[in-house]
Protein backbone atom coordinates (compact mmCIF):
# COMPACT_ATOMS: atom_id res chain seq x y z
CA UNK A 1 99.58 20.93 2.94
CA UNK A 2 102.17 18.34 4.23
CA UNK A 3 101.74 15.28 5.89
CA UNK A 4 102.47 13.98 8.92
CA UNK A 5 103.51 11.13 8.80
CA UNK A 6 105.84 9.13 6.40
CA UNK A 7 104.93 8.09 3.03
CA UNK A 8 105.33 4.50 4.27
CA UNK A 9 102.96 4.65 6.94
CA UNK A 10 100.34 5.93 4.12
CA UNK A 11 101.01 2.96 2.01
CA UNK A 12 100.62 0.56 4.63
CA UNK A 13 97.34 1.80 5.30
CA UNK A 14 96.19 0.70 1.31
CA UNK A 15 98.60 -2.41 1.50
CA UNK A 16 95.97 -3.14 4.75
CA UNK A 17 93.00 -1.99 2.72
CA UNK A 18 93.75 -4.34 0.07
CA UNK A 19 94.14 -7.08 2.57
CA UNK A 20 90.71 -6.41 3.73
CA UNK A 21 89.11 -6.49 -0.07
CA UNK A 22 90.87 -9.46 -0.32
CA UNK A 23 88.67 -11.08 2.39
CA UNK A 24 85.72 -10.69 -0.46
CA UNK A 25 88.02 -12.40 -3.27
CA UNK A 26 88.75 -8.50 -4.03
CA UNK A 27 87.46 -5.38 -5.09
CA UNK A 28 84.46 -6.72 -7.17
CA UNK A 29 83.11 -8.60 -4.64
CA UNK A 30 83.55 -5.78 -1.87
CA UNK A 31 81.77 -3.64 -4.17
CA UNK A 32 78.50 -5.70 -3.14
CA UNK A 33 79.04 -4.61 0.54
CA UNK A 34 79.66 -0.67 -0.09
CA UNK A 35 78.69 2.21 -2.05
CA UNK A 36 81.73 2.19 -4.13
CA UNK A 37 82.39 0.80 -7.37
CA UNK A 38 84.74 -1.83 -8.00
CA UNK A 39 86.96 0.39 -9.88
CA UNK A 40 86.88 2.78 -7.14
CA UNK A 41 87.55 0.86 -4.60
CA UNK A 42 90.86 -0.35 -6.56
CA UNK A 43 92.03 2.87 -6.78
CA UNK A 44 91.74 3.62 -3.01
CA UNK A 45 94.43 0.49 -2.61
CA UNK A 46 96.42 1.24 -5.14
CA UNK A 47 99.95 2.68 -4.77
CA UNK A 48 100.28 4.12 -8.37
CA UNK A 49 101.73 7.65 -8.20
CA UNK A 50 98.51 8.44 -10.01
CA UNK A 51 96.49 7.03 -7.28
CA UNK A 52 99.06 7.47 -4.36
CA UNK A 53 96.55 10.42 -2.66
CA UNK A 54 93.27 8.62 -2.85
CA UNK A 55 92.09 6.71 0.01
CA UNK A 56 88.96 5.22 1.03
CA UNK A 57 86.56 7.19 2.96
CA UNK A 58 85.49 6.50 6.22
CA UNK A 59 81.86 5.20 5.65
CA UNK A 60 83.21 2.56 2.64
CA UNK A 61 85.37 0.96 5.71
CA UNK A 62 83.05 0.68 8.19
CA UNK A 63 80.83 -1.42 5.77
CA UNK A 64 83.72 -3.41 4.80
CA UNK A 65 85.51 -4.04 7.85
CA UNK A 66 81.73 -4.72 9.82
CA UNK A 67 81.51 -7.29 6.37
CA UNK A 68 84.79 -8.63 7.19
CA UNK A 69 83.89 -8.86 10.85
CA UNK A 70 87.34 -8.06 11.43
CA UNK A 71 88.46 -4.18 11.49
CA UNK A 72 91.81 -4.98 9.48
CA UNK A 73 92.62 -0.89 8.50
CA UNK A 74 91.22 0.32 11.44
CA UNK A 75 93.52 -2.02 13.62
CA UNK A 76 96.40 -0.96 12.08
CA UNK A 77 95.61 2.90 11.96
CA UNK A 78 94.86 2.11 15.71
CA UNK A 79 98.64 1.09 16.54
CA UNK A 80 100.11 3.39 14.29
CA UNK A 81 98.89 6.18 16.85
CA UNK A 82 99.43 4.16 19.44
CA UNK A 83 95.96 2.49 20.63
CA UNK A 84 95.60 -1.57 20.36
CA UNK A 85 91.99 -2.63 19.00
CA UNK A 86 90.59 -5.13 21.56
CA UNK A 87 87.15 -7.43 20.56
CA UNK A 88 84.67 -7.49 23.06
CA UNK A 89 83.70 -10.30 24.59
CA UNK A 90 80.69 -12.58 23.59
CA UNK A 91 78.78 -14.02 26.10
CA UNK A 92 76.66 -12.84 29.66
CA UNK A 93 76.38 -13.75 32.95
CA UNK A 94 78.38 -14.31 35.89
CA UNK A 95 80.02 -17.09 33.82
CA UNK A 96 81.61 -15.06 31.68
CA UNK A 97 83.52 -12.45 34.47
CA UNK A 98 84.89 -15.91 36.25
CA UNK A 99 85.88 -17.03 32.82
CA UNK A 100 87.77 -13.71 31.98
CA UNK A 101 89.13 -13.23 35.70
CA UNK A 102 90.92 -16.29 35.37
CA UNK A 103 92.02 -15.76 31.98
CA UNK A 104 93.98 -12.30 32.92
CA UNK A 105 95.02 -13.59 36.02
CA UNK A 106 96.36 -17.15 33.94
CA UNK A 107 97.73 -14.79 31.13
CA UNK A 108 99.64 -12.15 33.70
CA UNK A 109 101.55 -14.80 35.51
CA UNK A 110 102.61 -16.75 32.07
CA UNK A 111 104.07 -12.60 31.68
CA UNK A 112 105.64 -12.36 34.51
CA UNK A 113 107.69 -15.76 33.95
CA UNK A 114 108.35 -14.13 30.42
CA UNK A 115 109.73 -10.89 31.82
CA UNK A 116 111.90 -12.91 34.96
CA UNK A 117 113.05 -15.62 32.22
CA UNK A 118 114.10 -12.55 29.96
CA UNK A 119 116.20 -10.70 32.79
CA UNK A 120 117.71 -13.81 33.73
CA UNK A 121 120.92 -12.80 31.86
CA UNK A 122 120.55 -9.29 33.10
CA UNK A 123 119.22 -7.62 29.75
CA UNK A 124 116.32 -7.76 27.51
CA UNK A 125 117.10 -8.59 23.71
CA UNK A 126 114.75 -8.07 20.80
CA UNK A 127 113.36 -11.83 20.49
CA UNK A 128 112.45 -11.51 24.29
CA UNK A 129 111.18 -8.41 24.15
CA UNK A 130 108.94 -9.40 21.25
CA UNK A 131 107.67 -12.42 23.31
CA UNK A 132 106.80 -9.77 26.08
CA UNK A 133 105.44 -7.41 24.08
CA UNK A 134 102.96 -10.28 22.75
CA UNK A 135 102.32 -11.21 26.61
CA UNK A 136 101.09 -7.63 27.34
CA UNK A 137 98.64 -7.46 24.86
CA UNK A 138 97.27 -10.59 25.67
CA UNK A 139 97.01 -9.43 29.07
CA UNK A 140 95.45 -5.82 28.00
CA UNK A 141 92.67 -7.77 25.90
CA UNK A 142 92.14 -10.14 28.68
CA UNK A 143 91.48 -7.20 31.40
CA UNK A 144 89.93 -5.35 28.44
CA UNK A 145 87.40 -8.92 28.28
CA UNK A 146 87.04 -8.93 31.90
CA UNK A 147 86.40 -4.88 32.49
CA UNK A 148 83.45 -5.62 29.57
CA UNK A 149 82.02 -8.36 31.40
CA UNK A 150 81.59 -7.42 34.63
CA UNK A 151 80.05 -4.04 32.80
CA UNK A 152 77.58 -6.22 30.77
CA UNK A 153 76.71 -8.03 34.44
CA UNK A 154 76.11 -5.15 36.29
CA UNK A 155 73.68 -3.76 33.44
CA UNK A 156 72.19 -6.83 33.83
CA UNK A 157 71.62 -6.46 37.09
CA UNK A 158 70.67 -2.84 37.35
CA UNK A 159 68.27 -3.78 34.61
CA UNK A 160 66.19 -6.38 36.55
CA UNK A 161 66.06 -4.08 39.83
């Protein structure tokens, strides 16, 4: 069966699941975390031609990445197809929605002087369009913080009705 998408995509995936046994000094001390051993867990980020089809299963990452605390394959597989992976936020109460209302509302209108500095000139060129692209995020994970919030408060609420 072929695959869909290009051989460089898959070794970007193991580049990033090497980066994430990295954050436990590597695949010995991931091994601690997981049910693989530390030789398996080598071959799953290794790009040998011998090891080139052998990736790590699904299970094995969630235990590393929730180790990590940071989901560093799962991110990238994420934007690959096209999703961004946005933290949720820590923290309850009404506090926390005014916090992340102003946030998005203080991140959207440092975009929006982004976007009218950009088209100043009457085009958008790559550095700008990077800057942007960064802005956007931001502003995604900020409504992403606030939509979570005000969630978390109305639980809240509903809870102690």
């Amino acid at each position: 069966m072929a695959r869909r998408l290009p051989n460089q995509t898959y070794g970007l995936f193991k580049a990033r699941f090497d980066q994430l046994l990295d954050r436990f000094g590597g695949s010995t001390g991931a091994a601690g975390y997981t049910r693989l051993s530390q030789p398996d867990l080598s071959r799953c980020a290794s790009t040998s031609e011998h090891n080139a089809d052998r990736f790590v299963a699904i299970d094995v990452l969630a235990d590393l990445e929730d180790a990590a605390g940071d989901p560093v394959v799962s991110r990238e597989l994420c934007a690959r197809l096209g999703f961004l992976v946005v933290p949720l936020p820590k923290g309850e109460g009404p506090a926390q929605v005014l916090k992340a209302s102003g946030r998005s509302a203080s991140e959207m209108g440092k975009l929006m002087v982004e976007v009218g500095a950009a088209l100043a000139d009457g085009r958008i060129d790559m550095r700008e369009a990077n800057t942007i692209f960064k802005g956007v995020n931001q502003v995604m994970i900020d409504l992403a913080h606030l939509a979570e919030s005000v969630r978390q408060e109305a639980f809240r609420e509903e809870d102690r009705s």
